[in-house]
Protein backbone atom coordinates (compact mmCIF):
# COMPACT_ATOMS: atom_id res chain seq x y z
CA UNK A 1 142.38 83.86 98.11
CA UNK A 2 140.69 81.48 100.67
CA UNK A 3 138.47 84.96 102.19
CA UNK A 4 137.70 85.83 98.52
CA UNK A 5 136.68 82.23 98.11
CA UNK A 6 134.39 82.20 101.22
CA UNK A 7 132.54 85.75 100.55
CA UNK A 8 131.49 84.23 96.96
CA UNK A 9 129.69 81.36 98.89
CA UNK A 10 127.24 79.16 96.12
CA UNK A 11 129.34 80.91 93.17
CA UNK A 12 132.01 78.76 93.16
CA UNK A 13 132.54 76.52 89.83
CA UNK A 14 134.34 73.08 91.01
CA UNK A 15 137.66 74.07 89.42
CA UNK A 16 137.17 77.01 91.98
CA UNK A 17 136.11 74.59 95.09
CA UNK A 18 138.97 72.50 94.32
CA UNK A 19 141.62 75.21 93.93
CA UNK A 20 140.03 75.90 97.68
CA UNK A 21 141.06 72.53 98.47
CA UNK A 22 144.59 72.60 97.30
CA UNK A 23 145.22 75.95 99.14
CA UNK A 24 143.74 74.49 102.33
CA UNK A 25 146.85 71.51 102.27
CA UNK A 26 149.51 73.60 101.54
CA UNK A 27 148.21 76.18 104.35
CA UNK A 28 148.20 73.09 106.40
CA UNK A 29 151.54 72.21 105.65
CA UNK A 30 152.59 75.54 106.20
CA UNK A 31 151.52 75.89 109.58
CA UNK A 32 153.04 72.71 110.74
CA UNK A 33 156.17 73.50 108.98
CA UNK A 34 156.53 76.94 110.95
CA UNK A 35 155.22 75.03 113.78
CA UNK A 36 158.33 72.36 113.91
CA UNK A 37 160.70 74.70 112.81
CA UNK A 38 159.94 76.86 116.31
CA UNK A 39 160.25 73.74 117.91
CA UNK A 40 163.63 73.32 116.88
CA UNK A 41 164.58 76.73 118.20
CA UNK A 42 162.96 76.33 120.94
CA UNK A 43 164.56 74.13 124.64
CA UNK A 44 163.00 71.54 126.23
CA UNK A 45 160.33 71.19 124.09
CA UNK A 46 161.34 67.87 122.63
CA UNK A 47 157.39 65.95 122.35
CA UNK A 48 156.53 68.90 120.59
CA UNK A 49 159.27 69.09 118.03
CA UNK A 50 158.83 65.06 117.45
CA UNK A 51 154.87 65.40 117.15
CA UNK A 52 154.99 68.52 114.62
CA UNK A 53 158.17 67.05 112.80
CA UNK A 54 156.34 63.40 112.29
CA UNK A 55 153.28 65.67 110.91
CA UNK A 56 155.46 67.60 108.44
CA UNK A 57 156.98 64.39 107.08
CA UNK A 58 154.10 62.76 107.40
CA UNK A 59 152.12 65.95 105.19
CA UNK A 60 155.30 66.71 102.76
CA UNK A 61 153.48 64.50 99.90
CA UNK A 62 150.07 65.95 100.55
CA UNK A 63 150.21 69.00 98.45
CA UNK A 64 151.49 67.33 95.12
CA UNK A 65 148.58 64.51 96.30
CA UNK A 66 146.34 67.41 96.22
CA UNK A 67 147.26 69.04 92.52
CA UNK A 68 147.14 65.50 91.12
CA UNK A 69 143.84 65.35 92.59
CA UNK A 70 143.00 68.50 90.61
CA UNK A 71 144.59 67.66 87.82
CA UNK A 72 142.83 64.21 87.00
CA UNK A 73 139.54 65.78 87.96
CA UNK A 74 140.13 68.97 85.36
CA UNK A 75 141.33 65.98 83.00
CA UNK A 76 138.20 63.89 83.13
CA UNK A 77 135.55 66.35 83.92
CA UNK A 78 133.39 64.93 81.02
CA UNK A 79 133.72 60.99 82.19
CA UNK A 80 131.97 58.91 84.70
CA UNK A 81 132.23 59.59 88.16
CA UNK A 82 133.19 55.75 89.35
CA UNK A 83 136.35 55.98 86.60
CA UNK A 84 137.54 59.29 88.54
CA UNK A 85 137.22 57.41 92.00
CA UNK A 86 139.17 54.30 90.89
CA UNK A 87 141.77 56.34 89.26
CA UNK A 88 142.12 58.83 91.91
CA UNK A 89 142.35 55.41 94.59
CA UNK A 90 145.42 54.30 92.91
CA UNK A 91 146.93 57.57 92.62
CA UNK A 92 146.65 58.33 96.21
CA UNK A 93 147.22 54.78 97.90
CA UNK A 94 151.11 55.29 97.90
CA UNK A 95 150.43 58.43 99.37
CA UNK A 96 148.15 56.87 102.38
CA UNK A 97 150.87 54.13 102.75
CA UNK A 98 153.68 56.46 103.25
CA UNK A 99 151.74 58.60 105.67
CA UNK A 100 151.06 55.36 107.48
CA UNK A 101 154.46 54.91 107.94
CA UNK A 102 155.51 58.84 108.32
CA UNK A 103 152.99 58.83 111.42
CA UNK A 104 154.71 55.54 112.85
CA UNK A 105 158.07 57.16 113.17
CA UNK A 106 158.09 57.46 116.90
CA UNK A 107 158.13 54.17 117.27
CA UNK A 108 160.62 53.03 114.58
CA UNK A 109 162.49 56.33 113.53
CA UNK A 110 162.46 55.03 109.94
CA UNK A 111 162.59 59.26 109.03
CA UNK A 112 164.58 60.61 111.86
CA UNK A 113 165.39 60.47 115.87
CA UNK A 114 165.35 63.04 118.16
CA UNK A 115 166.71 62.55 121.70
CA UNK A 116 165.86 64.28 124.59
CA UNK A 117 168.68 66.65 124.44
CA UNK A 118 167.15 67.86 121.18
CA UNK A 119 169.68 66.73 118.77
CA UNK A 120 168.07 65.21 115.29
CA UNK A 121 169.49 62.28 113.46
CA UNK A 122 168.02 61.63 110.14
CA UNK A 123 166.70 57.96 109.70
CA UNK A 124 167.37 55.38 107.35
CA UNK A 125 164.58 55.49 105.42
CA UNK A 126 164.77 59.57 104.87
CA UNK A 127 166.72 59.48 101.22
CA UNK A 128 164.17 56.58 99.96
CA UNK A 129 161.03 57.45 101.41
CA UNK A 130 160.82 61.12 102.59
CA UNK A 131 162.77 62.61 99.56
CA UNK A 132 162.82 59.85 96.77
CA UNK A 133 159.39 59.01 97.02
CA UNK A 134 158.31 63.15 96.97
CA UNK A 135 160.39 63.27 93.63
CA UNK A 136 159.31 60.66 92.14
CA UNK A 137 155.65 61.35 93.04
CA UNK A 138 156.02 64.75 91.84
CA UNK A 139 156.97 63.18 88.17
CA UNK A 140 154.31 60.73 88.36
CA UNK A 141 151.98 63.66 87.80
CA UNK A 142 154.44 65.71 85.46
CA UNK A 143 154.05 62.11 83.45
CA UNK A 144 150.19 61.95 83.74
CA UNK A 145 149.85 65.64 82.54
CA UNK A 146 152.12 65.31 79.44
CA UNK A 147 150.08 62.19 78.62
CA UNK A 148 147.00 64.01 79.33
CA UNK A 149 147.51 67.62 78.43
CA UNK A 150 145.19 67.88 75.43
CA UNK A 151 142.77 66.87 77.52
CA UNK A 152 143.47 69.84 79.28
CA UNK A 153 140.32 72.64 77.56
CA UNK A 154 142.61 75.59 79.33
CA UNK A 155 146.67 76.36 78.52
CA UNK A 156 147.37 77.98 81.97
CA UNK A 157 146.12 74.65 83.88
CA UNK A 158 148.55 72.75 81.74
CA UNK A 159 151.13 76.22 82.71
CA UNK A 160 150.71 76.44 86.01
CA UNK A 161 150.38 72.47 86.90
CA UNK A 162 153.94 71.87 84.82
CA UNK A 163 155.57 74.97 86.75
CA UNK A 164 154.71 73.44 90.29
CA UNK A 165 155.91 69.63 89.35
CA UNK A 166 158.99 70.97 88.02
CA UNK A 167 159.78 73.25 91.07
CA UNK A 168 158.53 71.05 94.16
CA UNK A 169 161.42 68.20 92.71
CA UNK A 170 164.20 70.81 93.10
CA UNK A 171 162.72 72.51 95.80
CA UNK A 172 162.61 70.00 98.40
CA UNK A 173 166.28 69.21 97.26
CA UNK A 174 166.97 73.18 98.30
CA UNK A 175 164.95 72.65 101.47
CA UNK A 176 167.05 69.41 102.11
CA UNK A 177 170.16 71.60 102.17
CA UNK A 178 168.86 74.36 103.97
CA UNK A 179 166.25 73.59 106.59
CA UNK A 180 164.24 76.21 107.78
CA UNK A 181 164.46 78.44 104.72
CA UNK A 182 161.35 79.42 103.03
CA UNK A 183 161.88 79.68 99.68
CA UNK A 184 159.24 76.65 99.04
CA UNK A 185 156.22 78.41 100.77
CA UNK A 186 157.14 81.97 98.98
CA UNK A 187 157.06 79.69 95.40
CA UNK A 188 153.86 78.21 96.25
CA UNK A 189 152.54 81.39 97.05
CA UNK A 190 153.44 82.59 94.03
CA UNK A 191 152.20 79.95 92.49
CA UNK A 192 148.89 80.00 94.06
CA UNK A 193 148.72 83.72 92.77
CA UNK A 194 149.60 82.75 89.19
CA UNK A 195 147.14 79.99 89.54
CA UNK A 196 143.92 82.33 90.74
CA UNK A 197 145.08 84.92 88.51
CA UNK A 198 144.73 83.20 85.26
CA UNK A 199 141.60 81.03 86.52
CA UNK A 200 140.18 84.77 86.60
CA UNK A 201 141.33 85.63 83.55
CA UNK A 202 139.66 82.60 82.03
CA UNK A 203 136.42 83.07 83.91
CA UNK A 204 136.24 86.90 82.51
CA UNK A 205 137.11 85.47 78.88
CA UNK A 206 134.51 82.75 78.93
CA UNK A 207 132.05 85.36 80.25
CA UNK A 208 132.65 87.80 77.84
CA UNK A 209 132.57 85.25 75.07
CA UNK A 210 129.11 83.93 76.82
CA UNK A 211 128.12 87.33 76.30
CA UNK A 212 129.04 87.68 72.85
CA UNK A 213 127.48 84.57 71.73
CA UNK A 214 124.27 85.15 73.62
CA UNK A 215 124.11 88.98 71.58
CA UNK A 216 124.36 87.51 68.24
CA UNK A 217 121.75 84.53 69.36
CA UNK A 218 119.48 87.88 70.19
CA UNK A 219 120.13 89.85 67.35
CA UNK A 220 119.22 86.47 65.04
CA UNK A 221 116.36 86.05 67.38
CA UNK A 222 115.21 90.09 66.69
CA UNK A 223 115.83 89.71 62.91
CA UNK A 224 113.73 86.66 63.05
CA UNK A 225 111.15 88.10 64.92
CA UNK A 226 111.47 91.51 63.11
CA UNK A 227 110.51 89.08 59.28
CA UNK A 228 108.19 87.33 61.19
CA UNK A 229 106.11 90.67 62.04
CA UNK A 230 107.03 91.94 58.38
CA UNK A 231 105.38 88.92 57.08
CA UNK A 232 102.38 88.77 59.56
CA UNK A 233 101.77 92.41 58.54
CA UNK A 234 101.87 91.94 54.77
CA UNK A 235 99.64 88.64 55.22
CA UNK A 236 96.63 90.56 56.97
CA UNK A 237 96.97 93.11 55.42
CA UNK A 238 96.65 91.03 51.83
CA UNK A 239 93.88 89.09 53.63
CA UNK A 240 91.94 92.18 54.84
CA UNK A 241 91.99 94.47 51.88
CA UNK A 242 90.77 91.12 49.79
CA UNK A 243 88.20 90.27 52.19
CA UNK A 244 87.18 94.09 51.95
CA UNK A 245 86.16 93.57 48.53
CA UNK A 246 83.13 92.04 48.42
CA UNK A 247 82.06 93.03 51.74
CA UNK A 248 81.87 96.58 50.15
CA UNK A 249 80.28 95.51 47.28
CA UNK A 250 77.63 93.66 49.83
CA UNK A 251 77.27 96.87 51.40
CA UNK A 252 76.57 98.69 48.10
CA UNK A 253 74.12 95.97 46.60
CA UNK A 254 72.30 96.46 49.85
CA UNK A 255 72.11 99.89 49.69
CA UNK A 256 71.00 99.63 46.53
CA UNK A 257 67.75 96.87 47.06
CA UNK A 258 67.16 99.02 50.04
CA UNK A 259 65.80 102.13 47.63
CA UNK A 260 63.68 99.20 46.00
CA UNK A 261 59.88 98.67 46.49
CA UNK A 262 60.11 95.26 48.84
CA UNK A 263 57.46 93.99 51.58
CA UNK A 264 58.56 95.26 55.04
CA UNK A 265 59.75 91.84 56.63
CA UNK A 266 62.53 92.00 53.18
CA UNK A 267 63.23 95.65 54.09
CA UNK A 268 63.86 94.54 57.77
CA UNK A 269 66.33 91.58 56.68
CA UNK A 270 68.00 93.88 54.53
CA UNK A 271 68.58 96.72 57.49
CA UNK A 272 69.93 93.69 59.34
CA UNK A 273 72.36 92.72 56.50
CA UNK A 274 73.47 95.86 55.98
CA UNK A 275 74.30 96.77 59.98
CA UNK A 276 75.91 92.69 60.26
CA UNK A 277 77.73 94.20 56.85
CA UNK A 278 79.29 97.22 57.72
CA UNK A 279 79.91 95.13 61.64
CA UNK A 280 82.03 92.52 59.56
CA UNK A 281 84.04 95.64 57.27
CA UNK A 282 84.61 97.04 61.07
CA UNK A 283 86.48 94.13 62.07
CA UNK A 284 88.34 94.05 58.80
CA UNK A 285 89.39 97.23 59.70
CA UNK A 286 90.63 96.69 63.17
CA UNK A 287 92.93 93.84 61.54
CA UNK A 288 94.08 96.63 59.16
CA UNK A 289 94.66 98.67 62.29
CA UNK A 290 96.63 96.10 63.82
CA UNK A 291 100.01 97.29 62.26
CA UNK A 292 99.04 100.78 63.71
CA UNK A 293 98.50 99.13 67.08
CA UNK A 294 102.02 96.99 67.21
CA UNK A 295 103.56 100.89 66.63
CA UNK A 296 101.40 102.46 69.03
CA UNK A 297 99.87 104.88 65.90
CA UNK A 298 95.94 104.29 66.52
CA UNK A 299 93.74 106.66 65.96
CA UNK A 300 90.45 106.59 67.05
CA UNK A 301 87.96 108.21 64.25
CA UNK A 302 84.63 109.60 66.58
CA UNK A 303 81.24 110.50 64.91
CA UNK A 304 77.65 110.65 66.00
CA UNK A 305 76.20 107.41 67.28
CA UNK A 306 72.50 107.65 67.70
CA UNK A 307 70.62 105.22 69.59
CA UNK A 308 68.58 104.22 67.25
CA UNK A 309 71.57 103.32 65.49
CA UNK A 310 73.12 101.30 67.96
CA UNK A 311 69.73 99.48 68.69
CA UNK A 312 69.67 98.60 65.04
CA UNK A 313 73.13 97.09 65.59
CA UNK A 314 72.44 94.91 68.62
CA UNK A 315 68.86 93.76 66.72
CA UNK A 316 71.22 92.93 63.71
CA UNK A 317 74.25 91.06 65.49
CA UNK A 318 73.04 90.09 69.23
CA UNK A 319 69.69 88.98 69.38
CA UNK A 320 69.99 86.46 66.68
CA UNK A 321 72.56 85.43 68.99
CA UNK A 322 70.22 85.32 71.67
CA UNK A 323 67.36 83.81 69.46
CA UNK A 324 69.60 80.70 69.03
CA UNK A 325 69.59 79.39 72.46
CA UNK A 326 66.10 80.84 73.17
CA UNK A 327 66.77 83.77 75.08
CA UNK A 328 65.52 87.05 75.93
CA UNK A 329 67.47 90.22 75.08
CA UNK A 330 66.28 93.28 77.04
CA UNK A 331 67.67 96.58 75.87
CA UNK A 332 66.89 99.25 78.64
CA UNK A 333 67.66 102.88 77.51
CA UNK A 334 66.42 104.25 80.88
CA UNK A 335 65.68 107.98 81.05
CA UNK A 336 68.96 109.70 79.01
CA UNK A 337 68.69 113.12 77.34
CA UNK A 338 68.75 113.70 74.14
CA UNK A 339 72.65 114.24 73.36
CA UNK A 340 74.40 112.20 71.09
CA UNK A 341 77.70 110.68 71.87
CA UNK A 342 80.48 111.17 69.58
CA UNK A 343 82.19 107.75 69.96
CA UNK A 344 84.54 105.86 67.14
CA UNK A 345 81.75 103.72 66.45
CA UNK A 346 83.51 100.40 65.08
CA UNK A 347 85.43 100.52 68.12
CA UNK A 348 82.11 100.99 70.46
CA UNK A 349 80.52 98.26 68.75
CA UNK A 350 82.97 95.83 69.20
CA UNK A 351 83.13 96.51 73.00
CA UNK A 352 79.84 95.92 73.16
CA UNK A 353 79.96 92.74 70.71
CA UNK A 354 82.64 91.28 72.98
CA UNK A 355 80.34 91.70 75.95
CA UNK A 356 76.97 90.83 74.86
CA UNK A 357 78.59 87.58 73.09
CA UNK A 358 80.42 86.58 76.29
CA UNK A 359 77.24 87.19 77.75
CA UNK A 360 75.03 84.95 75.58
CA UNK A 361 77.70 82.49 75.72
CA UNK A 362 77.77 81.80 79.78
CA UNK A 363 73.61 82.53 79.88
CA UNK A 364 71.78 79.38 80.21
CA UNK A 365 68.96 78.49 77.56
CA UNK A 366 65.49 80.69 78.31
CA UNK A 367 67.80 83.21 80.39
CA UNK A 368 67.65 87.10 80.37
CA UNK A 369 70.49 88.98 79.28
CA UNK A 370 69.54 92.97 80.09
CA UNK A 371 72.07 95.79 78.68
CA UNK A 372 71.01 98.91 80.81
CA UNK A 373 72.66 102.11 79.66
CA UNK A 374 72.19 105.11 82.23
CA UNK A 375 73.81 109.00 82.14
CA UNK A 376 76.20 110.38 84.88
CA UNK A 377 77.50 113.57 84.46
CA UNK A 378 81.31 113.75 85.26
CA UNK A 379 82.77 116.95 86.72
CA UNK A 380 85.62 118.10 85.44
């Protein structure tokens, strides 16, 4: 458990980092346990049978210190920090105190005497202190966790903390009788394997249920997004076919005055309305196309584009653009031969719209803006 522990490093929740702590007592415990009881066994080795005995009486308390400890931090995980501390002060101060006096014992053999022959003599304070005050302890925090067990979010804390109150009272009474057996450090260690094992279990079940929850949050997000798009759709496309309308009957008057008798400088506005006309239906168009875009269905529709087309286009939509802040539009055809491009030529205008705009836009007043279109043939 405690290698598993390390190799996860910064994913460790605090109920994890605390279980940590627990198992790092009773290990301690443990060892000086073993280490006193080969002591015993062992001759004239009497200073270190008193030292490692004073530490295991001085430790026996520790552990149920420890699950208290995780207990009343499990129970108030949602309240202040400085109510914790004072509550986990008194909870521990009888176990400082006793360890006080546990580590004194040399000196006043309140828990036991050992003379240098090695023989052991319990002390007058073993029954009240060493054993009483472990029991009793040990239902202090049975007491605090019936008290405080809906507090408890999780049913195998309240399990598993219940199991190891109830056992540690009746087995130190076992370990009283028998000294040396090891029946308490094979229940802990079973305990400590319940313990991990169903804070597992829990961590898979909250994950999976994470997991759940966040799926239906995305399929609510999808169908949300999914009418959102629906309605986007049906709005431009409402918008676009109405805006069509009289844009096309713009077109057709036009086309119309156009086969009428007018002065040249009316025939010239007219070309221009007509080419800013059928520029403005383009871009109706593209929002049309928009839906086809989204799906990845464009088409592109390609047709002859001749120059003097396209010149009548930038005359049209540019160079009032560039009349308005005074500049000068120069239109260089260059030397080009006499082929026509077939280009989708709502598309190709557009480019060029976006361009030339951005390019009127960032030219200072009385500047030049020059579109030079040149031929390079391509090999294959």
């Amino acid at each position: 458990m405690l290698i598993k522990s390390l190799r996860r490093k910064g994913q460790r929740d605090r109920q994890q980092k605390l279980l940590m702590i627990v198992l790092g007592v009773s290990m301690l415990n443990c060892v000086v346990d073993f280490i006193s009881s080969t002591a015993m066994n062992l001759n004239n080795n009497w200073l270190l049978y008193e030292v490692s005995l004073t530490l295991y009486f001085a430790l026996m308390p520790t552990v149920t210190a420890a699950w208290i400890v995780y207990m009343l931090v499990l129970i108030h995980s949602y309240q202040c920090s400085t109510r914790i501390r004072q509550q986990l002060f008194l909870v521990l101060l009888p176990v400082i105190c006793y360890f006080i006096l546990a580590i004194s014992n040399p000196w006043n053999s309140l828990f036991f005497s050992l003379s240098k022959d090695m023989r052991y003599t319990r002390g007058p304070m073993f029954w009240p202190l060493a054993i009483c005050f472990y029991s009793v302890y040990s239902m202090l925090g049975l007491v605090i966790l019936i008290f405080n067990h809906k507090k408890l979010t999780q049913r195998s804390n309240m399990l598993f903390l219940s199991t190891f109150f109830i056992a540690s009272i009746f087995l130190l009474e076992i370990q009283v009788q028998f000294p040396g057996s090891l029946i308490s450090e094979i229940s802990y260690a079973v305990l400590f394997i319940f313990c991990d094992a169903t804070v597992e279990e829990e961590k898979r079940e909250q994950l999976v249920q994470k997991i759940q929850e966040q799926n239906i949050e995305l399929e609510k997000s999808v169908k949300k997004a999914s009418s959102a798009s629906e309605a986007k759709s049906d709005f431009l496309s409402r918008m676009s076919h109405d805006i069509r309308t009289p844009l096309n009957g713009i077109i057709g008057m036009t086309y119309l005055t156009q086969k009428m008798e007018l002065p040249d400088e009316a025939r010239k506005n007219l070309d221009k309305i007509n080419t800013s006309s059928k520029f403005l239906l383009g871009l109706v168009n593209d929002i049309l196309d928009m839906s086809k875009m989204e799906s990845k269905k464009i088409e592109l529709h390609t047709e002859p584009y001749y120059f003097e087309d396209f010149n009548k286009y930038l005359d049209a939509v540019i160079r009032p653009l560039c009349e308005e802040k005074h500049q000068r539009f120069v239109f260089d055809v260059g030397q080009i031969s006499e082929k026509v491009p077939l280009l989708d030529i709502i598309r190709m205008n557009r480019i060029f719209f976006n361009l030339l705009s951005n390019a009127v836009k960032y030219t200072p007043e009385y500047g030049t803006i020059t579109l030079r279109i040149s031929e390079k043939l391509i090999s294959d």
